[in-house]
Protein backbone atom coordinates (compact mmCIF):
# COMPACT_ATOMS: atom_id res chain seq x y z
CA UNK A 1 -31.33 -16.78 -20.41
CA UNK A 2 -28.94 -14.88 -22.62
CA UNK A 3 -25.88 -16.53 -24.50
CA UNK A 4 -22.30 -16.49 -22.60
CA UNK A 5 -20.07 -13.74 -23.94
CA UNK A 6 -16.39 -15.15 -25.27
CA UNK A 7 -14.25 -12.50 -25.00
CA UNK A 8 -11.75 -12.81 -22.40
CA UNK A 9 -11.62 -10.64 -19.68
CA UNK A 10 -9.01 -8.30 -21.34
CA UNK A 11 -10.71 -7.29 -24.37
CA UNK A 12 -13.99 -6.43 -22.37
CA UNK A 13 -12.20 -3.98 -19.68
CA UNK A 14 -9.74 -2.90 -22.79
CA UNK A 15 -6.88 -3.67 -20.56
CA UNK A 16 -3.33 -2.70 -21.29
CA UNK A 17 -2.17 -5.23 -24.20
CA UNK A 18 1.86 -4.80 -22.41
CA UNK A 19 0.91 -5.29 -18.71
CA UNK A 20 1.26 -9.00 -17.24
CA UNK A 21 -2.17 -10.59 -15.96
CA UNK A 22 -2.85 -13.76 -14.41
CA UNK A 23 -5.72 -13.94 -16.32
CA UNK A 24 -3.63 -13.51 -20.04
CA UNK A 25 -1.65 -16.51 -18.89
CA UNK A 26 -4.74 -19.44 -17.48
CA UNK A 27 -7.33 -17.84 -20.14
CA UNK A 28 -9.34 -20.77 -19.49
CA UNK A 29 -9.67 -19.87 -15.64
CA UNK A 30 -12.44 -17.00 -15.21
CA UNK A 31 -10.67 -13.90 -13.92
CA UNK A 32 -12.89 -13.66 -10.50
CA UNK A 33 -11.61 -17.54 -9.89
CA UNK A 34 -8.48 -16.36 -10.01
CA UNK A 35 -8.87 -13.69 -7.57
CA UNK A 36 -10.42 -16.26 -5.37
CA UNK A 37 -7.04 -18.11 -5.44
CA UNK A 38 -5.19 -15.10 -4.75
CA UNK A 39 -7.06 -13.69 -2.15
CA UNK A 40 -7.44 -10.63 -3.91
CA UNK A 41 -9.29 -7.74 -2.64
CA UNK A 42 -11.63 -6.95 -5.98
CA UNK A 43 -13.12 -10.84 -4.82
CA UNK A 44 -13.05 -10.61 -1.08
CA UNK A 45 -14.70 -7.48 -1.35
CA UNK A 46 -17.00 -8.95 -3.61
CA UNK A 47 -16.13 -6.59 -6.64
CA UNK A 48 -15.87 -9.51 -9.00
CA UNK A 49 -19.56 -10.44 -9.01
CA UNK A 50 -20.78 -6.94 -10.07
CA UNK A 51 -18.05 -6.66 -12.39
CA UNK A 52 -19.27 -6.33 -16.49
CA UNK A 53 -16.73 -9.42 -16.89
CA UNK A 54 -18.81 -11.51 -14.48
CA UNK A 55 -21.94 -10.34 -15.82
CA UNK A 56 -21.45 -11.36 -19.57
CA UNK A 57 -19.41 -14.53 -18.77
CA UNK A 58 -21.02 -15.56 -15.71
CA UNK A 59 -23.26 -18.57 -15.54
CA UNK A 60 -26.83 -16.98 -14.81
CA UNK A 61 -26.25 -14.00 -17.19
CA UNK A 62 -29.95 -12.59 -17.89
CA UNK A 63 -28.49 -10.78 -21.14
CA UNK A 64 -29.41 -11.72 -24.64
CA UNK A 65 -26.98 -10.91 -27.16
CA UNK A 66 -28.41 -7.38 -28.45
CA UNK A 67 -28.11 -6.53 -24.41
CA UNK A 68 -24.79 -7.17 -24.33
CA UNK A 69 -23.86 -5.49 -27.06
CA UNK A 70 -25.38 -2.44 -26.25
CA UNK A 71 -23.42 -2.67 -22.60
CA UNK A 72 -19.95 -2.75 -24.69
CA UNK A 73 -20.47 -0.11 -27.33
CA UNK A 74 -21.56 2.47 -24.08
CA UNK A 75 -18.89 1.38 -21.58
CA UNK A 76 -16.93 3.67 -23.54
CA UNK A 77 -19.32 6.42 -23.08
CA UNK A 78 -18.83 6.64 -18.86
CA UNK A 79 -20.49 9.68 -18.00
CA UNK A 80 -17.96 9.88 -15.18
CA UNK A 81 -15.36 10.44 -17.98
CA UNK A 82 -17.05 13.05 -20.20
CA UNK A 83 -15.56 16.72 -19.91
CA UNK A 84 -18.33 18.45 -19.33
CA UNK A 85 -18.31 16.28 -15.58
CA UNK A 86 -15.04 16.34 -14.40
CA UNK A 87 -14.34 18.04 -10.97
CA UNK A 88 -12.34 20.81 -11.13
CA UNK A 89 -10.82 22.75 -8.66
């Protein structure tokens, strides 16, 4: 079993450092436990446990360190964001 990844939830999805999140403020509470508390769609729909987040800081995380660092230096490379795949009209 790989180690637990400690970055919060912010830094991994490289969320907006100015916008307010529950998560910012209980940084201690996982992000998809708070979305179980507020009934929020991304956990009812059962977003959260697919979620990168809940993969690298989720208990039963199969990743090993290398793994996970691999998965953060290519999140950035989303093939669904290059130019050369963009719809156009």
């Amino acid at each position: 079993m790989g180690e637990k990844c400690d970055w919060p939830c912010w830094e991994i999805m490289g969320c907006s450092t100015t916008k307010k999140c529950p998560a910012k403020i209980r940084p201690d509470t996982p992000c998809w436990e708070i979305a179980r508390e507020m009934s929020d769609y991304r956990y009812i729909l059962q977003i959260c446990t697919d979620c990168i987040v809940h993969v690298l800081k989720g208990e039963k995380t199969v990743l090993n360190k290398n793994e996970i660092q691999s998965i953060m230096v290519n999140k950035a490379n989303c093939v669904l964001t290059r130019d050369d795949c963009l719809l156009t009209d």
